[in-house]
N, C-alpha and C. Protein backbone atom coordinates (compact mmCIF):
# COMPACT_ATOMS: atom_id res chain seq x y z
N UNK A 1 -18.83 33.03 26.35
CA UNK A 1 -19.05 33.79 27.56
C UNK A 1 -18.07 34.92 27.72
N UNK A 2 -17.27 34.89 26.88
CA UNK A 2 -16.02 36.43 27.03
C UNK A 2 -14.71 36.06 27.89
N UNK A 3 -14.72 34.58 28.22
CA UNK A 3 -13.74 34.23 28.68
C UNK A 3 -12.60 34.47 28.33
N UNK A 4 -11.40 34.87 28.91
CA UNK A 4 -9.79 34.48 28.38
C UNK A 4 -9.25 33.80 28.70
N UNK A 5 -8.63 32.90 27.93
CA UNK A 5 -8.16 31.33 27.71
C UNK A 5 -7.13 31.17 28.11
N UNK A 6 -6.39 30.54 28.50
CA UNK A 6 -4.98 30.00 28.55
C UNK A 6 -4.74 28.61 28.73
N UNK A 7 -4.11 28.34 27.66
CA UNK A 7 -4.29 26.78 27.08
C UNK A 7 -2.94 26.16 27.32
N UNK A 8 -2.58 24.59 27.08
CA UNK A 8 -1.25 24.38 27.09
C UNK A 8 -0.50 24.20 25.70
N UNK A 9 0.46 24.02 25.17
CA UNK A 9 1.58 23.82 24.07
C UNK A 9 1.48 22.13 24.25
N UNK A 10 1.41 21.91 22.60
CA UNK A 10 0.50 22.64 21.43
C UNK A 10 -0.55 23.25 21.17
N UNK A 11 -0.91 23.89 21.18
CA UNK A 11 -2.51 24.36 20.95
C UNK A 11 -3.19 23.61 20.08
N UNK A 12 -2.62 23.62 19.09
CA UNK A 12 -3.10 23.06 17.71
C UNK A 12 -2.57 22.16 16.66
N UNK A 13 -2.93 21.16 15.65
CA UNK A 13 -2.12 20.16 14.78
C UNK A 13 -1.23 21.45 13.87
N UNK A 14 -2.31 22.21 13.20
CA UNK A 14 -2.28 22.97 11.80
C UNK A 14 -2.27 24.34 11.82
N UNK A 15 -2.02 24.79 10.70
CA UNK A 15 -1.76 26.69 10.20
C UNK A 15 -3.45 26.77 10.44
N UNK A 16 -4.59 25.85 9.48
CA UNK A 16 -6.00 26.13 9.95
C UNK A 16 -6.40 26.18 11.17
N UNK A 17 -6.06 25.43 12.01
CA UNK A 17 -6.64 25.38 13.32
C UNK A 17 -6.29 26.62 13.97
N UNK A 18 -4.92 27.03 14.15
CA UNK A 18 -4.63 28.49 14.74
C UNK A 18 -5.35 29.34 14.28
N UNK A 19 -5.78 29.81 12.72
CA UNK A 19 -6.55 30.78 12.07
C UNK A 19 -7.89 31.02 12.71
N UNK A 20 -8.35 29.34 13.04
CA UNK A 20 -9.48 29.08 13.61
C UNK A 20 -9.33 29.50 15.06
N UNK A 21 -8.90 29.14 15.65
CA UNK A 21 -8.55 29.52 17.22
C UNK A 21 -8.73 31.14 17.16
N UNK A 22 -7.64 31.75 16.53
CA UNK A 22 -7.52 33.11 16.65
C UNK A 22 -8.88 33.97 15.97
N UNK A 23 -9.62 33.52 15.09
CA UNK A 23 -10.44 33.97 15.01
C UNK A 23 -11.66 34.10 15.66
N UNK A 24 -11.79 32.93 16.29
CA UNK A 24 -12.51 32.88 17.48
C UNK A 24 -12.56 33.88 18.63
N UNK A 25 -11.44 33.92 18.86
CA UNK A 25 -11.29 34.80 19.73
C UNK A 25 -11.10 36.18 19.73
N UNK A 26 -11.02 37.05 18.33
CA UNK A 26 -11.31 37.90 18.16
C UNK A 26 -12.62 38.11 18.08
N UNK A 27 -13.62 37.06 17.64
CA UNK A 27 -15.00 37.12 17.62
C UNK A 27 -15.48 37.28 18.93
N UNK A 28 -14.87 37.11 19.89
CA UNK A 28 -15.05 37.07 20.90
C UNK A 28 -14.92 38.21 22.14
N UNK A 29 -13.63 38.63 21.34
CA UNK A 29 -13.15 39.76 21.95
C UNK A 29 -12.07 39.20 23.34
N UNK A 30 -11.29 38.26 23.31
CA UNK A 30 -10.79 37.57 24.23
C UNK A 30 -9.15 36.92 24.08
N UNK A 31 -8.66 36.96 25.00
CA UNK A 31 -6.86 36.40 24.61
C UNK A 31 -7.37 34.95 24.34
N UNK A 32 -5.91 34.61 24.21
CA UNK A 32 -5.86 33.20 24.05
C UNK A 32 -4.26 33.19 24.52
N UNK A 33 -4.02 32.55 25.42
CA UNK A 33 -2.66 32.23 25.73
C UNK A 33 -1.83 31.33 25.96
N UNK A 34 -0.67 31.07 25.18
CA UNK A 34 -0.45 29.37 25.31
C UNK A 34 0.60 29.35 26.38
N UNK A 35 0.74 28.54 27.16
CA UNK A 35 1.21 28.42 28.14
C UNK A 35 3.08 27.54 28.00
N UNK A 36 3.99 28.45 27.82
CA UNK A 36 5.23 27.67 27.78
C UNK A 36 5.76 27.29 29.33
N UNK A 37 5.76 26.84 29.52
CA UNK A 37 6.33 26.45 31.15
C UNK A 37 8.26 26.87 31.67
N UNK A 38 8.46 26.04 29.95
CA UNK A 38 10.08 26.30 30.76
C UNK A 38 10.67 27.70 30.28
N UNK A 39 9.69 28.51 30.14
CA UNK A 39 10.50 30.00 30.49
C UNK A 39 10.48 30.35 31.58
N UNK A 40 10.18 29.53 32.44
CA UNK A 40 10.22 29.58 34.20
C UNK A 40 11.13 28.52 34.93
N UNK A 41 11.56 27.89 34.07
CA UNK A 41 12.62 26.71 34.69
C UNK A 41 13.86 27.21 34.53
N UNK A 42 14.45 27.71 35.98
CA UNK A 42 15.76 27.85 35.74
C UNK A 42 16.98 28.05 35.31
N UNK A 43 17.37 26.37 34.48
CA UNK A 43 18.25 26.37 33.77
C UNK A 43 18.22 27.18 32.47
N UNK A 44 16.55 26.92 31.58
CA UNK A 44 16.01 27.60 31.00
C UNK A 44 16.31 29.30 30.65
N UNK A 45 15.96 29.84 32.30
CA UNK A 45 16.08 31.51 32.37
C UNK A 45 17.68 31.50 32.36
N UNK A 46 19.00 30.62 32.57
CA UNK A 46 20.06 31.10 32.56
C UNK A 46 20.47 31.37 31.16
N UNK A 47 20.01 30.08 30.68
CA UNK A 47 20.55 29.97 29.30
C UNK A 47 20.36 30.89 28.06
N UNK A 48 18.83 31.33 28.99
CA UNK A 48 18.24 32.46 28.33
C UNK A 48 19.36 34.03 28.02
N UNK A 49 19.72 34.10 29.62
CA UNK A 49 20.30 34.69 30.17
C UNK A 49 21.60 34.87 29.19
N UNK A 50 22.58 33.83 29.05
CA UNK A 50 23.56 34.24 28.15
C UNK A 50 23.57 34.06 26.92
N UNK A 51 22.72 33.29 26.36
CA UNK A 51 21.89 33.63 24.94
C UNK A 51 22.41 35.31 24.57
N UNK A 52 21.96 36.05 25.39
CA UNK A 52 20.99 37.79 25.22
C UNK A 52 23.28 38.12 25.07
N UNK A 53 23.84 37.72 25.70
CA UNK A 53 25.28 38.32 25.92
C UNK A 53 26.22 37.26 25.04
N UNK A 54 25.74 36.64 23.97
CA UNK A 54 26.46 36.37 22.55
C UNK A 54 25.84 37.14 21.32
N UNK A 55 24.84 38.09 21.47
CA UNK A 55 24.47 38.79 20.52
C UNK A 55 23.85 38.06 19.66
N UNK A 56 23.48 38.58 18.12
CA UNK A 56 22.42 37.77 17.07
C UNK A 56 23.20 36.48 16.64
N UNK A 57 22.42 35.62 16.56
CA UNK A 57 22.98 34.40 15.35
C UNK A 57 21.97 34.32 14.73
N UNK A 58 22.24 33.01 13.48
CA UNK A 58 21.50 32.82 12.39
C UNK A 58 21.36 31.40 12.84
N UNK A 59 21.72 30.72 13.60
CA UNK A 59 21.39 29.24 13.26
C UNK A 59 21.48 28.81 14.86
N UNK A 60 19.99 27.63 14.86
CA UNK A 60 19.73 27.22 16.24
C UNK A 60 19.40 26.06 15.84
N UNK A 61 19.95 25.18 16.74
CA UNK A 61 19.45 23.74 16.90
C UNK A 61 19.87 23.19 18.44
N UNK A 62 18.62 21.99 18.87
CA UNK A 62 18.76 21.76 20.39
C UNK A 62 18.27 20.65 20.53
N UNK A 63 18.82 20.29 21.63
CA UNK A 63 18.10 18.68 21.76
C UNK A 63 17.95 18.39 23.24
N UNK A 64 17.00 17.72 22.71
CA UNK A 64 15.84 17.62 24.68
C UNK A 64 15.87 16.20 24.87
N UNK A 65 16.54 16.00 25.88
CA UNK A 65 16.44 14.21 26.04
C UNK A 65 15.58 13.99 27.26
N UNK A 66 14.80 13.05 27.45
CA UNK A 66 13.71 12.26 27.83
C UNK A 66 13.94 11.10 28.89
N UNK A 67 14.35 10.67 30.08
CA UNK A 67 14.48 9.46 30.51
C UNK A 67 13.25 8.65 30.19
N UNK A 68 13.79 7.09 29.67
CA UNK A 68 13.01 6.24 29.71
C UNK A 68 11.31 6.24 30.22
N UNK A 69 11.42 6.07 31.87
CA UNK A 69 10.81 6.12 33.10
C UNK A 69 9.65 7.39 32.20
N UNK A 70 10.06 8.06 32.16
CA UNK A 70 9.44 9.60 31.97
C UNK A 70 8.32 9.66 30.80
N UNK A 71 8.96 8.99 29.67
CA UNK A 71 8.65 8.55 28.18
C UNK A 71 7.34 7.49 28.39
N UNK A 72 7.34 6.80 29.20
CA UNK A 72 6.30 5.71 30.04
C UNK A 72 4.88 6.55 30.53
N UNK A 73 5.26 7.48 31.58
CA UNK A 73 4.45 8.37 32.21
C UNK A 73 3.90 9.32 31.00
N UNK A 74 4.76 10.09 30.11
CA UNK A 74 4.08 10.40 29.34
C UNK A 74 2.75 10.15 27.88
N UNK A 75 3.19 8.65 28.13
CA UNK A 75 2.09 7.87 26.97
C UNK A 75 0.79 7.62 27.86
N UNK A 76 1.34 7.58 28.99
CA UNK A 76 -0.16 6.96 29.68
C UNK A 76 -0.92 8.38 29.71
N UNK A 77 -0.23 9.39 30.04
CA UNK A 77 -1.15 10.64 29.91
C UNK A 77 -1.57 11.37 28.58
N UNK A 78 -0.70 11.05 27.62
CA UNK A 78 -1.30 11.85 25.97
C UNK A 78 -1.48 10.25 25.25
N UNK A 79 -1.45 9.24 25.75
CA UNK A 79 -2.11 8.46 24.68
C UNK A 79 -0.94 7.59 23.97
N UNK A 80 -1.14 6.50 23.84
CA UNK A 80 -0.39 5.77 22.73
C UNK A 80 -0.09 5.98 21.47
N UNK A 81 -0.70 7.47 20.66
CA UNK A 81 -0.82 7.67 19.35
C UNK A 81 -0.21 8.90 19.54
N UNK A 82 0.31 9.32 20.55
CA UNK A 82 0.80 10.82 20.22
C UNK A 82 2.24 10.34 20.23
N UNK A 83 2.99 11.72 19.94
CA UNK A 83 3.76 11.61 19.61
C UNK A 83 4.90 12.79 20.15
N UNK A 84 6.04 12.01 21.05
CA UNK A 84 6.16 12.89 22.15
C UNK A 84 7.17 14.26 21.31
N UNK A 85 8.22 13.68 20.40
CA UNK A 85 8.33 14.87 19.86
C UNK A 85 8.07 16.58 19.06
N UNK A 86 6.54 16.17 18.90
CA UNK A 86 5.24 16.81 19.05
C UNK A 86 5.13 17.69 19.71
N UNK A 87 5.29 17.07 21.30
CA UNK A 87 5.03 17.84 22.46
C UNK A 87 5.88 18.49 22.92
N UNK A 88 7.12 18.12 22.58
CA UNK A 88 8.62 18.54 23.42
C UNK A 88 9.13 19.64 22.52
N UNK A 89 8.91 19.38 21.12
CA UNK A 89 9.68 20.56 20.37
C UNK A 89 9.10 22.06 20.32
N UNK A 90 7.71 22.09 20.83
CA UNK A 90 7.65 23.37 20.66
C UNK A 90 7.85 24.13 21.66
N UNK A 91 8.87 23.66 22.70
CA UNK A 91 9.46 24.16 23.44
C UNK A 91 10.67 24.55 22.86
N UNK A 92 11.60 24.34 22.07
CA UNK A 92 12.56 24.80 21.28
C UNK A 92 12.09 25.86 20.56
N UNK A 93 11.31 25.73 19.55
CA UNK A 93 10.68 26.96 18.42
C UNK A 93 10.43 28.08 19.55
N UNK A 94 9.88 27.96 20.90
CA UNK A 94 9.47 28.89 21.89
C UNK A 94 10.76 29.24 22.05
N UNK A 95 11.42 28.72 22.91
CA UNK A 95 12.73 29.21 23.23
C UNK A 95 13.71 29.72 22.31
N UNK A 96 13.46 29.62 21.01
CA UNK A 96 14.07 29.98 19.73
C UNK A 96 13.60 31.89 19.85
N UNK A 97 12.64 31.86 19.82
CA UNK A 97 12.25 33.26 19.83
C UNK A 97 12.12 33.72 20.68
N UNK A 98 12.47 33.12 21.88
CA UNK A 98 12.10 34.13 23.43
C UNK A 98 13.65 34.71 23.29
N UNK A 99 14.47 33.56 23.06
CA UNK A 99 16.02 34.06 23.60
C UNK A 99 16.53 35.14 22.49
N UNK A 100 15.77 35.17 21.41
CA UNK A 100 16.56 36.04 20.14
C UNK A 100 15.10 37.31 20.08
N UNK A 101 14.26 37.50 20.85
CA UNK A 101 13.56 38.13 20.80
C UNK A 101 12.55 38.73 19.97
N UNK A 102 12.23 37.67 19.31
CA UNK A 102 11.29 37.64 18.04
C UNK A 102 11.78 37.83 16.68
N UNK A 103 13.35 38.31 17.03
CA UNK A 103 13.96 38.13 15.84
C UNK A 103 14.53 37.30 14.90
């Protein structure tokens, strides 16, 4: 129908499926937009924030911790077979390139 999409993170398992996605939607003539959330959370935009005022680096690594309680709520909503690190890390790879600017 010519719709434009906006989906949540992950979009997809695979390198095929994106090819597939994106081609679609050029067939289409239509965005596709994945939706990161915590470039709107706060702590997020600070960190962002002084990220930009240490200049370039070469090496990133981060870690996202989970309460228990939370880890519970999240199986009942994606399922017993997913897999929450799955879901949580591509919020890092995002934030990897928002804060260094695609570089």
């Amino acid at each position: 129908r010519g719709m434009h999409v906006l989906i949540t993170k992950p979009p997809v398992k695979t390198l095929e499926e994106h090819r597939t996605l994106m081609a679609a939607a050029a067939k289409h003539n239509v965005l596709v937009q994945i939706e990161v959330h915590k470039r709107f959370d706060p702590i997020y935009l600070d960190a962002c924030d002084r990220i930009q005022n240490l200049g370039p680096f070469s090496y990133f690594t981060s870690y996202m911790s989970q309460p228990k309680h939370q880890l519970e709520t999240f199986k009942a909503w994606a399922g017993k077979s997913s897999d929450i690190s799955y879901y949580l890390n591509s919020h890092h790879v995002d934030f990897h390139v928002w804060t260094q600017r695609g570089r």
